[in-house]
N, C-alpha and C. Protein backbone atom coordinates (compact mmCIF):
# COMPACT_ATOMS: atom_id res chain seq x y z
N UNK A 1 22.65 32.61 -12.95
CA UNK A 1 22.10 31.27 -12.95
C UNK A 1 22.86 30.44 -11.92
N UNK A 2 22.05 29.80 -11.28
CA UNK A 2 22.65 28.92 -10.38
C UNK A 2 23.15 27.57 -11.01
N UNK A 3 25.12 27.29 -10.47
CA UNK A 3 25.26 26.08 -10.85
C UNK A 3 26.07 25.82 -10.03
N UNK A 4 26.00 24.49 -9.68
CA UNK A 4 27.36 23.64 -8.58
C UNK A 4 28.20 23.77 -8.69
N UNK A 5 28.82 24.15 -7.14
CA UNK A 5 30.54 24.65 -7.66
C UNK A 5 30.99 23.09 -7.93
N UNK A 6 30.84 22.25 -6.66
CA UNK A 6 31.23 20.56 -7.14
C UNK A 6 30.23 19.94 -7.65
N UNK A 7 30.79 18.78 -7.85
CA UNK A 7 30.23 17.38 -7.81
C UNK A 7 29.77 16.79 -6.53
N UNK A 8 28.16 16.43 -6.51
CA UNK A 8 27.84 15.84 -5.57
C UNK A 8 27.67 14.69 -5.48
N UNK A 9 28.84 14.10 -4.11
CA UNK A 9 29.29 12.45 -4.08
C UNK A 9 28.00 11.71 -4.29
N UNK A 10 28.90 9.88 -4.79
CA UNK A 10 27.56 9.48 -3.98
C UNK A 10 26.87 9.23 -2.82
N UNK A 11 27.90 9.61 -1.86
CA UNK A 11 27.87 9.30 -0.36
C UNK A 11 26.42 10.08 -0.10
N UNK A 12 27.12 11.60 -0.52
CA UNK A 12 26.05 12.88 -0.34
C UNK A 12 24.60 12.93 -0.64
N UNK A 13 24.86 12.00 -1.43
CA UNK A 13 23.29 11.40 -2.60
C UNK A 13 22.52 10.69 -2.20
N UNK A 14 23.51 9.41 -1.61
CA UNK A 14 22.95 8.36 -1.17
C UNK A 14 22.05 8.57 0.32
N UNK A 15 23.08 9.85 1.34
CA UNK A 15 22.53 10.21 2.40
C UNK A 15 21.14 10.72 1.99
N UNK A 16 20.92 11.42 0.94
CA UNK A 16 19.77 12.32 0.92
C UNK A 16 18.62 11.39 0.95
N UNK A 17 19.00 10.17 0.23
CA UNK A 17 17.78 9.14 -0.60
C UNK A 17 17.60 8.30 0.98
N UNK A 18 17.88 8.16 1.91
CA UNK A 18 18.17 6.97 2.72
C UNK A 18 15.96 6.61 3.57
N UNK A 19 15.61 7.65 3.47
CA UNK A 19 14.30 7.81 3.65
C UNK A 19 13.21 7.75 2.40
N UNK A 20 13.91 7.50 1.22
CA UNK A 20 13.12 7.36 0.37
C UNK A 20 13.20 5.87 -0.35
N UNK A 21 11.80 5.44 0.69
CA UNK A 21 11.62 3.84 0.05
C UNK A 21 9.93 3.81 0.54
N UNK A 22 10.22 2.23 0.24
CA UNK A 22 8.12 1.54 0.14
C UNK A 22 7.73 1.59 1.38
N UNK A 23 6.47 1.67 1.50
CA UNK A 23 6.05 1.43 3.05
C UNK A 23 5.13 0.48 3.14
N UNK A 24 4.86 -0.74 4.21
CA UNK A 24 4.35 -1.56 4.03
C UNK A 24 2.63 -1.61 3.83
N UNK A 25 2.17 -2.56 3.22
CA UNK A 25 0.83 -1.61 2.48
C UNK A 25 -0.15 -2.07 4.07
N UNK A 26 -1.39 -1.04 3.91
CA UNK A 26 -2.27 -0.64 5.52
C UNK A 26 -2.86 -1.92 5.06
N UNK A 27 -2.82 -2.46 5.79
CA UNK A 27 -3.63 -4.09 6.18
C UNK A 27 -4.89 -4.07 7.00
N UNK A 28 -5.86 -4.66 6.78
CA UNK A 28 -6.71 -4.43 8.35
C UNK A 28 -7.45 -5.46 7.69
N UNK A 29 -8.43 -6.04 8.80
CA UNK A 29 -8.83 -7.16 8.93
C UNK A 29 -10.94 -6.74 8.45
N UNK A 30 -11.33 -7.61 8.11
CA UNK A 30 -12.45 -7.78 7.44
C UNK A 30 -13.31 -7.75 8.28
N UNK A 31 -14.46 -7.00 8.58
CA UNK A 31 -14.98 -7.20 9.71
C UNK A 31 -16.17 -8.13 9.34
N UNK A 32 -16.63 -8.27 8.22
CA UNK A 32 -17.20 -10.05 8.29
C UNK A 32 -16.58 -11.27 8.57
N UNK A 33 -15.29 -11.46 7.67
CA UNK A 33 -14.60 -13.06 7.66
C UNK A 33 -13.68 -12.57 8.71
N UNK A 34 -12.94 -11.82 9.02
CA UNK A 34 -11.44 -11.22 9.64
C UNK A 34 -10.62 -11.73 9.05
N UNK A 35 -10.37 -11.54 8.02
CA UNK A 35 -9.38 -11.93 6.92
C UNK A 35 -8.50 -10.79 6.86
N UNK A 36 -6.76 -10.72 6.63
CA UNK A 36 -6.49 -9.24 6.09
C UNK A 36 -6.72 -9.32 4.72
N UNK A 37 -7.31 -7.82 5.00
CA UNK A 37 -7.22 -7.27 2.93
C UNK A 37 -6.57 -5.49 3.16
N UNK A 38 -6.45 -5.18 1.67
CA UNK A 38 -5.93 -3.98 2.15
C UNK A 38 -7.03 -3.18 2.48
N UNK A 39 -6.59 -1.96 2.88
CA UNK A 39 -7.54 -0.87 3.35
C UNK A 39 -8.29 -0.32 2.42
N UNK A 40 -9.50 0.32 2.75
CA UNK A 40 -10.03 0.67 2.01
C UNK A 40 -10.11 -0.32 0.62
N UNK A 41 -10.45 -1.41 0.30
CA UNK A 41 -10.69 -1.97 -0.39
C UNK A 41 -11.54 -3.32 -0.34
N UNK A 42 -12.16 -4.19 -0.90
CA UNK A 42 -13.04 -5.12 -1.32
C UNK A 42 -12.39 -6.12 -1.13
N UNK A 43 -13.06 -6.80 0.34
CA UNK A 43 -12.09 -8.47 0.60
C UNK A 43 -11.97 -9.31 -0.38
N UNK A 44 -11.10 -9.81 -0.53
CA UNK A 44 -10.88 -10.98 -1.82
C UNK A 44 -11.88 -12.05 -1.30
N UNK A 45 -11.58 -12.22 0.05
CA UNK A 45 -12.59 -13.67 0.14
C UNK A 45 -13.68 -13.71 0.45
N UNK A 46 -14.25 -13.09 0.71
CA UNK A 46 -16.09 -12.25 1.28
C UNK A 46 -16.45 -11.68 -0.09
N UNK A 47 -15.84 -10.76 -0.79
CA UNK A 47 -16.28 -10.36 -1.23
C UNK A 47 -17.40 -8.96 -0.92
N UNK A 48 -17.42 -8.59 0.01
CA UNK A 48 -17.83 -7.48 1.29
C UNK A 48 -17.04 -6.18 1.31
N UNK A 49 -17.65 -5.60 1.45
CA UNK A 49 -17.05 -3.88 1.80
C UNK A 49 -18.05 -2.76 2.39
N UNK A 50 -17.64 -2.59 3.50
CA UNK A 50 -18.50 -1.63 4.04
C UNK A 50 -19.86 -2.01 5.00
N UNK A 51 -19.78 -3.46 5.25
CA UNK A 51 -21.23 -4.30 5.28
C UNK A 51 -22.09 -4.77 4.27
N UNK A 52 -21.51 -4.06 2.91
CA UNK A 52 -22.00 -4.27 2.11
C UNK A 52 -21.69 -5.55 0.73
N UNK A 53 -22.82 -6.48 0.00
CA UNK A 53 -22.05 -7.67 -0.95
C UNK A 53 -21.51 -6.44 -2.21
N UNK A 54 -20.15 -6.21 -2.28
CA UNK A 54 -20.23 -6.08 -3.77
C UNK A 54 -19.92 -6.79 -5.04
N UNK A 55 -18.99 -8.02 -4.35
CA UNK A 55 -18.63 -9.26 -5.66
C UNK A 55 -19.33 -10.10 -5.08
N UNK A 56 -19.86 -10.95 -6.12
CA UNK A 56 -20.95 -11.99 -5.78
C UNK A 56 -19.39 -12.84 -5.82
N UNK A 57 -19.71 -13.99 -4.33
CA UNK A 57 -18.57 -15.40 -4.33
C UNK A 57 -18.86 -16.43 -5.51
N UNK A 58 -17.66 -17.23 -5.18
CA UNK A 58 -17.76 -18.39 -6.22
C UNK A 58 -18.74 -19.72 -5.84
N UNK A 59 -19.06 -19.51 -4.14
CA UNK A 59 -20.07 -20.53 -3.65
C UNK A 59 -20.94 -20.18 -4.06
N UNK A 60 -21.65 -18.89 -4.30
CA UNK A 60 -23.01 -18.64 -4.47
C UNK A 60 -23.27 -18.92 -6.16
N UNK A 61 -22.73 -18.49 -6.57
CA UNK A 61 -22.58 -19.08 -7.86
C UNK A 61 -23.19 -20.44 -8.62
């Protein structure tokens, strides 16, 4: 069975983790309003995706 001969620092640890974090979320712009929203997803302020209405707004309302 495999077991550690040492203890691994936290230096050693910390090196390993130094690439493991958030990445900033894909932004892109609306091609009705040009608003950013995230990718692949349903503008908050149009309400639009794809060319297409899928949330009816609060003006139309």
């Amino acid at each position: 069975m495999a077991v550690p001969k040492r203890r691994t620092s936290k230096a050693r640890k910390n090196k390993r983790r130094t690439h493991w974090k958030l990445d900033a979320p894909g932004l892109t712009k609306c091609s009705r309003c040009h608003q950013l929203k995230m990718a692949h997803s349903v503008c908050p302020n149009c309400g639009y995706y794809g060319g297409r209405e899928i949330v009816k707004s609060d003006e139309e309302l």
